[in-house]
C-alpha atoms as a PDB file:
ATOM      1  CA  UNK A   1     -71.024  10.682-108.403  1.00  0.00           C
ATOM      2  CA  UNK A   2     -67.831  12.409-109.147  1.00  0.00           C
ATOM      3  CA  UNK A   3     -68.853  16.352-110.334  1.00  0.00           C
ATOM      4  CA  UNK A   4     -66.483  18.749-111.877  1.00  0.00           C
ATOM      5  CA  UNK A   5     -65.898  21.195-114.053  1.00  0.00           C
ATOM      6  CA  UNK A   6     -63.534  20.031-116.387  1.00  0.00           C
ATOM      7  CA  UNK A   7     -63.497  17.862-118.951  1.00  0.00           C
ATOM      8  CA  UNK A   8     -60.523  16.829-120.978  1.00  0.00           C
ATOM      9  CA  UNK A   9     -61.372  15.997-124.749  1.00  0.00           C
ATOM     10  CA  UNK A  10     -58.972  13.147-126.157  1.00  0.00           C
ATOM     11  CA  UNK A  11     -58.866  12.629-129.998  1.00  0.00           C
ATOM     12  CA  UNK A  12     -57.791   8.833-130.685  1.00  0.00           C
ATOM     13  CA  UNK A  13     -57.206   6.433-133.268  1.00  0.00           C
ATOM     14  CA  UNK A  14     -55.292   3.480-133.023  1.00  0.00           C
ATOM     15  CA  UNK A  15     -53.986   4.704-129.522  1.00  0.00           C
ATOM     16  CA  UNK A  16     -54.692   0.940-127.650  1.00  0.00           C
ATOM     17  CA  UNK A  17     -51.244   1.113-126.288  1.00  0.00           C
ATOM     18  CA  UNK A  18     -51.425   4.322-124.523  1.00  0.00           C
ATOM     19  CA  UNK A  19     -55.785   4.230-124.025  1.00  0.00           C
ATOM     20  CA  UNK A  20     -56.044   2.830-120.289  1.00  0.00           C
ATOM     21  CA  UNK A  21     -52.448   4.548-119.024  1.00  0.00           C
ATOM     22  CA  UNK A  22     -53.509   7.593-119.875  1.00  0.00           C
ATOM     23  CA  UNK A  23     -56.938   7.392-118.682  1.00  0.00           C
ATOM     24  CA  UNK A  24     -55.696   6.595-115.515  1.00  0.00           C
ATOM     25  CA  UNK A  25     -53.201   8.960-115.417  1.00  0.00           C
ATOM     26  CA  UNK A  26     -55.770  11.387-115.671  1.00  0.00           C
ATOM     27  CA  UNK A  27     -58.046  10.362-112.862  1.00  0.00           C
ATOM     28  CA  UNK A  28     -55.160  10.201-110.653  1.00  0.00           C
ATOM     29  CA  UNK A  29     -54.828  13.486-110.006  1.00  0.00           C
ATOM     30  CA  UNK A  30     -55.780  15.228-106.970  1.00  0.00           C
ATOM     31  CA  UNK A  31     -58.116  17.732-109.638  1.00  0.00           C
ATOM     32  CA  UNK A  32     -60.910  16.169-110.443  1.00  0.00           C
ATOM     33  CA  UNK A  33     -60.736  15.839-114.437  1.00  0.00           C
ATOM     34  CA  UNK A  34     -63.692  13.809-116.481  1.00  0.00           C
ATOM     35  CA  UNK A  35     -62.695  12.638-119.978  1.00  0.00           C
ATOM     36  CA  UNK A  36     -63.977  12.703-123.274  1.00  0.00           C
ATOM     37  CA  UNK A  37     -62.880  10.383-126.104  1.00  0.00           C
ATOM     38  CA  UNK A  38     -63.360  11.018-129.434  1.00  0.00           C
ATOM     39  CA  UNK A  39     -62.325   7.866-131.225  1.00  0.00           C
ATOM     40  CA  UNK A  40     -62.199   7.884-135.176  1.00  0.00           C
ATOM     41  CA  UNK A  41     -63.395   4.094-135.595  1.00  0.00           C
ATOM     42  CA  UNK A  42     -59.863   2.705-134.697  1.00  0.00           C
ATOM     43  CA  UNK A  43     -59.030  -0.784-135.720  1.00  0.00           C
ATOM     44  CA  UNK A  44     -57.201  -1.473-132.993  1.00  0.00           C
ATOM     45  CA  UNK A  45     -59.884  -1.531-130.319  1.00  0.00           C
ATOM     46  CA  UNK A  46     -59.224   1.775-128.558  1.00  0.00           C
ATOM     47  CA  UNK A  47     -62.718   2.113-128.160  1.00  0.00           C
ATOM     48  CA  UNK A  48     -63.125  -1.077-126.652  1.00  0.00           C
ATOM     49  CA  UNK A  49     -60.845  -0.184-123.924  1.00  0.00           C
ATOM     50  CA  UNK A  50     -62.419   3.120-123.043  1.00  0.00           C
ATOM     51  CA  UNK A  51     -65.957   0.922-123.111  1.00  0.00           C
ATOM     52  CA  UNK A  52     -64.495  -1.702-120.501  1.00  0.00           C
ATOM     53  CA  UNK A  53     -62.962   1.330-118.191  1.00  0.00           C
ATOM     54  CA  UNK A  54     -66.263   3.498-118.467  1.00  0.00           C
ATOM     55  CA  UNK A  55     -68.446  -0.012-117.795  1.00  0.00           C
ATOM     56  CA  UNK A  56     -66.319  -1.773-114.554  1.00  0.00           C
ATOM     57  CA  UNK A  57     -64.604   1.755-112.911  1.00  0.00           C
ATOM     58  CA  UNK A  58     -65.537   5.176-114.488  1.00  0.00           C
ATOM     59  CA  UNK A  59     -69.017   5.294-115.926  1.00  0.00           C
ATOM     60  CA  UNK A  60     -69.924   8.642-113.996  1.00  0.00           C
ATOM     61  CA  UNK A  61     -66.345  10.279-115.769  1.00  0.00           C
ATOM     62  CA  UNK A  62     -65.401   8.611-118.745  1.00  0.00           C
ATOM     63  CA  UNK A  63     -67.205  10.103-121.765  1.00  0.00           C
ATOM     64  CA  UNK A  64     -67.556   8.306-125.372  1.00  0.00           C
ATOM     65  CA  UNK A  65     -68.107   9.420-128.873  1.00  0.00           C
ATOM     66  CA  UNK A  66     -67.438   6.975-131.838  1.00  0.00           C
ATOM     67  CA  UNK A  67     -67.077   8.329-134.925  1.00  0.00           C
ATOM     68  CA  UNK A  68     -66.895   6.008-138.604  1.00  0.00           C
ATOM     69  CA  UNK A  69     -63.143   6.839-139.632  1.00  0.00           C
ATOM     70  CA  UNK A  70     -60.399   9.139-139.781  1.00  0.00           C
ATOM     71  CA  UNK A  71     -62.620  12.803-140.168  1.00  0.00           C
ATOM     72  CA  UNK A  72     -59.810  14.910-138.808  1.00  0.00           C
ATOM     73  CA  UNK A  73     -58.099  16.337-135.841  1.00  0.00           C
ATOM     74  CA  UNK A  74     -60.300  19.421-135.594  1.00  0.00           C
ATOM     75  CA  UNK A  75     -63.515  18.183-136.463  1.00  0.00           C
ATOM     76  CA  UNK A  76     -63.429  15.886-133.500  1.00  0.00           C
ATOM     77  CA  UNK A  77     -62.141  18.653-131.411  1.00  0.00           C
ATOM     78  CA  UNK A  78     -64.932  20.748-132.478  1.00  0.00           C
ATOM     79  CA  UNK A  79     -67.458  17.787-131.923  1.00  0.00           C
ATOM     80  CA  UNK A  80     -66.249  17.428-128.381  1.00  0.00           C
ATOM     81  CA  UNK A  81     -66.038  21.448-127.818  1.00  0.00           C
ATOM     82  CA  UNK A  82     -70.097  21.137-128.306  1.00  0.00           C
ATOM     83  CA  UNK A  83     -70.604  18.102-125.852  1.00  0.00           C
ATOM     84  CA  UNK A  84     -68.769  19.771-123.792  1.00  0.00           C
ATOM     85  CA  UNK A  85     -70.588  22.994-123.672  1.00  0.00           C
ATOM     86  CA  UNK A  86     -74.229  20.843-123.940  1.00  0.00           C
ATOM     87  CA  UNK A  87     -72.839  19.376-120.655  1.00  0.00           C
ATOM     88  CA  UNK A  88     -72.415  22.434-119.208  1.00  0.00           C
ATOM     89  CA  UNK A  89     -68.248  22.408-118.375  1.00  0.00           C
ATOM     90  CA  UNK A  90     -66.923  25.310-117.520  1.00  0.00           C
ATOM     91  CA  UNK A  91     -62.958  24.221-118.351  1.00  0.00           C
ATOM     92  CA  UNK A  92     -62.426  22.483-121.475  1.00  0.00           C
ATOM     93  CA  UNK A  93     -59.240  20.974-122.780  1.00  0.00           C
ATOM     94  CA  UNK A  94     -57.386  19.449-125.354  1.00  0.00           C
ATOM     95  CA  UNK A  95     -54.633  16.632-124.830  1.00  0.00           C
ATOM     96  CA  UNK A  96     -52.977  14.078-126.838  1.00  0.00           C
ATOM     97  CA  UNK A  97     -53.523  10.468-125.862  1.00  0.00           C
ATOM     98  CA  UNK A  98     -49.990   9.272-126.266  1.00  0.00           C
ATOM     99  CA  UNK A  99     -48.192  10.997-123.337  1.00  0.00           C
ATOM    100  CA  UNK A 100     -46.540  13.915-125.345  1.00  0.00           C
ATOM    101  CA  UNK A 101     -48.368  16.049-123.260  1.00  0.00           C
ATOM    102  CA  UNK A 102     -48.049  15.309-119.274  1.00  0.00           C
ATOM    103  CA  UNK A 103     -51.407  14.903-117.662  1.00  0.00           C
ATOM    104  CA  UNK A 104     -49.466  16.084-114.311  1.00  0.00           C
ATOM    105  CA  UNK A 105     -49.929  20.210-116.124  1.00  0.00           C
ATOM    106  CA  UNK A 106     -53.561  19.755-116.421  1.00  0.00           C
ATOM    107  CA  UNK A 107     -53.686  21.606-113.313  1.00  0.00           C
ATOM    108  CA  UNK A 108     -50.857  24.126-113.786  1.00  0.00           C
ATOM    109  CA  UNK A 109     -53.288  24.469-117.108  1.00  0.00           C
ATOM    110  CA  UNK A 110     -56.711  24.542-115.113  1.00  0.00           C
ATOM    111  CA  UNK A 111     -55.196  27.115-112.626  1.00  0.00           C
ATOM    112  CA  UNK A 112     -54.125  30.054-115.344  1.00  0.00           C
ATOM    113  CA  UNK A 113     -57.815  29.598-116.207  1.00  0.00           C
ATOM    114  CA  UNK A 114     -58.986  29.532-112.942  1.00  0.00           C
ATOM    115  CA  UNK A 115     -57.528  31.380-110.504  1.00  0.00           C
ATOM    116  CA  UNK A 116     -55.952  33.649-113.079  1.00  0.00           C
ATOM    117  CA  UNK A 117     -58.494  34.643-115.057  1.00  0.00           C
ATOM    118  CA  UNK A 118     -56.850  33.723-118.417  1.00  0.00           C
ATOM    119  CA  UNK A 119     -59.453  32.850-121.124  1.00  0.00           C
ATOM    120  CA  UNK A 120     -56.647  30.381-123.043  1.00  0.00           C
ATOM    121  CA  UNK A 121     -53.948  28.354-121.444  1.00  0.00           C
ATOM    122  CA  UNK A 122     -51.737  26.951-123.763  1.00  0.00           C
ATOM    123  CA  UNK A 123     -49.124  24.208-122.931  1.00  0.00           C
ATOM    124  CA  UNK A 124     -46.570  25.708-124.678  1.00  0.00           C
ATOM    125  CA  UNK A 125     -43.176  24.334-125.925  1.00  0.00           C
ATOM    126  CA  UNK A 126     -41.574  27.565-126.846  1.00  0.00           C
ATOM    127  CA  UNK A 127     -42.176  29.798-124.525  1.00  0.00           C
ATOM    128  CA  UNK A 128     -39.101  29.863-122.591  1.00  0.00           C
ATOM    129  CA  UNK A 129     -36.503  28.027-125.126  1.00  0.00           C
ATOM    130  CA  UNK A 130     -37.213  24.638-126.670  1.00  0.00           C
ATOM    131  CA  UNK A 131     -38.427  22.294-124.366  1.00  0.00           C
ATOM    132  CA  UNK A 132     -39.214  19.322-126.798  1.00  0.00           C
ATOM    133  CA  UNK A 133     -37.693  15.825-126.102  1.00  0.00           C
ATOM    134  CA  UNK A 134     -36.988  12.550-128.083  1.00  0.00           C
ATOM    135  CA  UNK A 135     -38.020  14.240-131.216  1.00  0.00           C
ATOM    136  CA  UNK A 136     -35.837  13.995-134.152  1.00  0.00           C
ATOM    137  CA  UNK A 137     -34.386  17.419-135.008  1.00  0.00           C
ATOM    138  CA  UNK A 138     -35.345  18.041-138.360  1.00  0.00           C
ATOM    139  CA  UNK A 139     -39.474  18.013-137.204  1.00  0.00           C
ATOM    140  CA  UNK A 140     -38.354  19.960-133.776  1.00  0.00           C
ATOM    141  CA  UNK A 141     -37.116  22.646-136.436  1.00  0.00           C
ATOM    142  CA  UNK A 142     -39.683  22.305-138.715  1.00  0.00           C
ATOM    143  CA  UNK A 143     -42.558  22.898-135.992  1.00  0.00           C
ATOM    144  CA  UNK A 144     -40.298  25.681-134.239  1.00  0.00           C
ATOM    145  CA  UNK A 145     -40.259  27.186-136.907  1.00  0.00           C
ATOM    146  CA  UNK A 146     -44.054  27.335-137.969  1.00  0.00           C
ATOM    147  CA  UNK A 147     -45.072  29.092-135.211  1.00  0.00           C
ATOM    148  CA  UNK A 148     -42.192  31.921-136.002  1.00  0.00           C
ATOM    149  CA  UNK A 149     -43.637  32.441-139.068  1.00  0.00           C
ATOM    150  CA  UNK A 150     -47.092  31.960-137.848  1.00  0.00           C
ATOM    151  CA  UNK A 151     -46.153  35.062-135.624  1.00  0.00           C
ATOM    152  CA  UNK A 152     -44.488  36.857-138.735  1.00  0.00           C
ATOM    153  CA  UNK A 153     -47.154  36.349-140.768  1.00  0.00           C
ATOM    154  CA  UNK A 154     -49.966  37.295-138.530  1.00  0.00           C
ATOM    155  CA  UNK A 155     -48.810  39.453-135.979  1.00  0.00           C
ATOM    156  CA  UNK A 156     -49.781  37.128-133.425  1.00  0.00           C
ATOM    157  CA  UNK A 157     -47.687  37.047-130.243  1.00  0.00           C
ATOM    158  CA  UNK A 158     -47.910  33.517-129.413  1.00  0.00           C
ATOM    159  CA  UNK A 159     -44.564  31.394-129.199  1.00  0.00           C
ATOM    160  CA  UNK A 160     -46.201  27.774-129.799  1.00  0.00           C
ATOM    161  CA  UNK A 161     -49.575  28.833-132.359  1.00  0.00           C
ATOM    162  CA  UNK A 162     -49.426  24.954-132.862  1.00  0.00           C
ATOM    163  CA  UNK A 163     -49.417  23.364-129.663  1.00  0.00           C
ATOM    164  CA  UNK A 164     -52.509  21.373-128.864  1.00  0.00           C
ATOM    165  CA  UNK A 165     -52.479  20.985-125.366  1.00  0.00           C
ATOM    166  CA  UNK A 166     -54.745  23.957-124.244  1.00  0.00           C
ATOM    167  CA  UNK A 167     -57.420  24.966-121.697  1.00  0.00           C
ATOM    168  CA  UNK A 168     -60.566  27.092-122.881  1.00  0.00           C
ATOM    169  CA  UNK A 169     -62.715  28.476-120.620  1.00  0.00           C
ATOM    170  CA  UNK A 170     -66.301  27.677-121.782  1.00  0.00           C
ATOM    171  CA  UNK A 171     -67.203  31.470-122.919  1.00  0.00           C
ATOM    172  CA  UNK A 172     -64.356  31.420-125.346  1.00  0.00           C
ATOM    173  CA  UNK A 173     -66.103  28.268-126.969  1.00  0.00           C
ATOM    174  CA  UNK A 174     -69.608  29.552-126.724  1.00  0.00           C
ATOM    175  CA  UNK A 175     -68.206  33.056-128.795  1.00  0.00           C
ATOM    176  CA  UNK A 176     -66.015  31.301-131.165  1.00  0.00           C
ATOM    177  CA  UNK A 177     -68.309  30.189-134.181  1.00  0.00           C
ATOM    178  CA  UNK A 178     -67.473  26.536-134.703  1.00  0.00           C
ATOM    179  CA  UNK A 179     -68.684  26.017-137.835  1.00  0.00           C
ATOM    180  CA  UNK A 180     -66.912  28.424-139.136  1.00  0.00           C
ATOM    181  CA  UNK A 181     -63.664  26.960-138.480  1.00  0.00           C
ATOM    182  CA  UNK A 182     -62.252  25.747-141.570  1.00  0.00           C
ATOM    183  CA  UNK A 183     -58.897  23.477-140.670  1.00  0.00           C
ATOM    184  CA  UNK A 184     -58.357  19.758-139.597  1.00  0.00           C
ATOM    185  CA  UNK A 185     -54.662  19.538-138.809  1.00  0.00           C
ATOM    186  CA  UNK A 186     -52.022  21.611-137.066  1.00  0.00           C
ATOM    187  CA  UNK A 187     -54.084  24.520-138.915  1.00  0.00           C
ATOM    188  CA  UNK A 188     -56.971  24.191-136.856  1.00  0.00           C
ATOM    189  CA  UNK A 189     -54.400  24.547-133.894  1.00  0.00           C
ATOM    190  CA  UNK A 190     -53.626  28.084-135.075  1.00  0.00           C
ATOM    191  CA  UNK A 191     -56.803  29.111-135.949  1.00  0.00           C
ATOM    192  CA  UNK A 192     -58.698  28.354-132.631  1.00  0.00           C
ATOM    193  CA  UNK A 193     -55.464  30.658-131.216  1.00  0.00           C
ATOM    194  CA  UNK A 194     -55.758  33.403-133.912  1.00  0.00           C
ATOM    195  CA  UNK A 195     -59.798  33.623-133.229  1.00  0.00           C
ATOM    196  CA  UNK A 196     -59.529  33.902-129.558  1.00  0.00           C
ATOM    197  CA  UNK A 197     -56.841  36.297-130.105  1.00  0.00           C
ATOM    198  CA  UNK A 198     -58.766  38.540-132.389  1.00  0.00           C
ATOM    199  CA  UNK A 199     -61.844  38.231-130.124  1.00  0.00           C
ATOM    200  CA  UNK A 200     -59.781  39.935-127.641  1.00  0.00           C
ATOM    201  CA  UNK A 201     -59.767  37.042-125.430  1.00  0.00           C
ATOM    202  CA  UNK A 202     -56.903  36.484-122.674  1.00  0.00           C
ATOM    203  CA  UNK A 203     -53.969  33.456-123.729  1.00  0.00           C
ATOM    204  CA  UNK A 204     -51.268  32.657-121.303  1.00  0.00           C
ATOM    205  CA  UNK A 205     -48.997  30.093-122.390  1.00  0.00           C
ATOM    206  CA  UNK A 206     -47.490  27.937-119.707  1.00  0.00           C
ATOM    207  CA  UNK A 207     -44.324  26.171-120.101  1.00  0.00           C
ATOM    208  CA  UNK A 208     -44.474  22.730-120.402  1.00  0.00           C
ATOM    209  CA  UNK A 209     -42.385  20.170-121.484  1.00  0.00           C
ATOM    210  CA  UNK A 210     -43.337  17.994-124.239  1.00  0.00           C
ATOM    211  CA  UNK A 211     -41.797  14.303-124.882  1.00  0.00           C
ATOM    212  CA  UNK A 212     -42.115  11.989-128.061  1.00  0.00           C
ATOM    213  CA  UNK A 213     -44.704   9.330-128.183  1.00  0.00           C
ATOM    214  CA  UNK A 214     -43.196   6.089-126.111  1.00  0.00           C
ATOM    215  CA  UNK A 215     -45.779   3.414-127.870  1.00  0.00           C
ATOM    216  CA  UNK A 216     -47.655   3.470-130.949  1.00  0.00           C
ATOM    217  CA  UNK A 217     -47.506   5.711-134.336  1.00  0.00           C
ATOM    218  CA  UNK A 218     -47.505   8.987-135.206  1.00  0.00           C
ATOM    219  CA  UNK A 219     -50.049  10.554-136.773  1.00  0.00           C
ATOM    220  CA  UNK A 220     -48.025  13.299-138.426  1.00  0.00           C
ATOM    221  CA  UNK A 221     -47.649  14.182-142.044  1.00  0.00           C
ATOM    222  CA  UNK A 222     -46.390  16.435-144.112  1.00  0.00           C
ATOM    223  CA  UNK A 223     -49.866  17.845-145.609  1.00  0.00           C
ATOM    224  CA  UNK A 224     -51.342  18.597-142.024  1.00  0.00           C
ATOM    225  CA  UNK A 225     -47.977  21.118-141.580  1.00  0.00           C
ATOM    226  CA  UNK A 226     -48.560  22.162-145.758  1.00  0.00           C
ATOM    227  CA  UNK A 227     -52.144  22.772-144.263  1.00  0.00           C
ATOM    228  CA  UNK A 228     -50.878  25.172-141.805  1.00  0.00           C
ATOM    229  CA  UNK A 229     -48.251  26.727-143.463  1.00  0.00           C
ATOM    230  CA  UNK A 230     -50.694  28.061-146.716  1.00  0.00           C
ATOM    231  CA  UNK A 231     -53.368  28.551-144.368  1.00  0.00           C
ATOM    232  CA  UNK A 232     -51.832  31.201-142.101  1.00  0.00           C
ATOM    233  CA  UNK A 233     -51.925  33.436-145.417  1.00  0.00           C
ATOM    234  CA  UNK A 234     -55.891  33.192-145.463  1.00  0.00           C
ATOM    235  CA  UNK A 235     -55.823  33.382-141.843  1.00  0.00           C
ATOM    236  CA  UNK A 236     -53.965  36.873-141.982  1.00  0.00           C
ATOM    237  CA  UNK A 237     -56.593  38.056-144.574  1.00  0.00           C
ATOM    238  CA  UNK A 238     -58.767  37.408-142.384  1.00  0.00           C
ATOM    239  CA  UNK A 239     -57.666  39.233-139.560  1.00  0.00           C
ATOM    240  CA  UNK A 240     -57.905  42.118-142.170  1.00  0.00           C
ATOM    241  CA  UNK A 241     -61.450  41.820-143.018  1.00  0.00           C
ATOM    242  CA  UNK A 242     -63.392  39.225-141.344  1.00  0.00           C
ATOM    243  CA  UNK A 243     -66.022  40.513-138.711  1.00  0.00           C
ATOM    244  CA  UNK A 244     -65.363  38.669-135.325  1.00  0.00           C
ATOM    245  CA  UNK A 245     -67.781  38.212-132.187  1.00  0.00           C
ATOM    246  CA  UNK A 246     -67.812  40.731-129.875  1.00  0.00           C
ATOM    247  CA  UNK A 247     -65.432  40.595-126.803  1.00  0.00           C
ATOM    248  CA  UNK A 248     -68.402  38.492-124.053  1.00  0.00           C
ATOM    249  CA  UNK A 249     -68.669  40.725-120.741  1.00  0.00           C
ATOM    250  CA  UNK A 250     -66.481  38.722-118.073  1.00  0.00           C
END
């Protein structure tokens, strides 16, 4: 039986290409990672492919939750943040399934967490420059740019507010009210940051590099970055006059 206390929570749809790579990417690091997939009813048989690798190699580390269609980013992010904590993990992330985000910083991720006491690690892009490769430079600027004005709009010292390649500690998740949290796209991104943030909790971002998709599509579109970009308005109002949890004692 392979134990830990980490479990990485993968969002997919249509990611058959990338499904088994980055699966085993994962388990080939010297951490011990499990993996959560949250697959949106894909076409393409991405479930299928998780099914075959939890059934012949990784049944005691390989996690599945099928969904019927395309419900949003952060509503299967949310939906694995509560298996997670049901399961009792202690280190719960978020990663992309189509090697944008290198499984080898999981640990540089797990460590700011867990041997530095950070509440939030967050993979970040911006942090020191722009380290963003193979993306076409009109959505480079375009993303660069949302979390400046995130950071205008808000206060909130974060270089990358949209980056969604993070590690939570499980008390963040347990304080945050999920149900509360009202965006699916690159919003929901920057509110999970903001709430943590106003809770008091501790955010390190580490620099990481991050690298196109090599196979399949993206799932990018202009009203997940409108989403974001009128929702940081509400989401300064908020930080005005909403009522947040109380800080948890460490």
């Amino acid at each position: 039986m392979n134990t830990s206390d980490s479990i990485v929570i993968i969002p997919t749809y249509n990611e058959k290409e990338n499904m088994e790579k980055i699966v085993r990417a994962v388990f080939s690091l010297d951490n011990c990672f499990h993996i959560l997939v949250i697959d949106d009813g894909s076409p393409d048989g991405t479930a299928q492919i998780v099914k075959r690798l939890m059934a012949d190699e990784f049944g005691d580390r390989l996690f599945l939750i099928e969904r019927s269609g395309k419900l949003g980013l952060g509503t299967a992010y949310i939906t694995g943040f509560k298996w997670a904590l049901e399961h009792n993990y202690d280190y719960i992330f978020e990663m992309d399934a189509d090697f944008s985000h290198d499984p080898a910083d999981l640990p540089r991720l797990y460590s700011a967490c867990h041997d530095e006491g950070y509440d939030v690690a967050i993979g970040s892009r911006y942090v020191s420059g722009v380290n963003v490769v193979n993306w076409p430079i009109g959505r480079v600027l375009m993303s660069y740019f949302a979390s400046k004005y995130v950071r205008m709009v808000t206060g909130f010292k974060v270089h990358d507010t949209t980056a969604g390649f993070k590690c939570y500690r499980r008390r963040v998740l347990a304080t945050i009210p999920l149900d509360e949290i009202r965006f699916k796209g690159y919003g929901f991104q920057i509110e999970m940051k903001f709430t943590a943030y106003k809770i008091g909790f501790k955010i390190k971002e580490v620099p990481v590099i991050f690298v196109n998709r090599r196979e399949g599509v993206s799932k990018m579109s202009g009203g997940i970055f409108g989403e974001a970009f009128f929702g940081v308005m509400r989401l300064r109002w908020d930080g005005w006059f909403r009522h947040y949890p109380a800080l948890p004692k460490a």
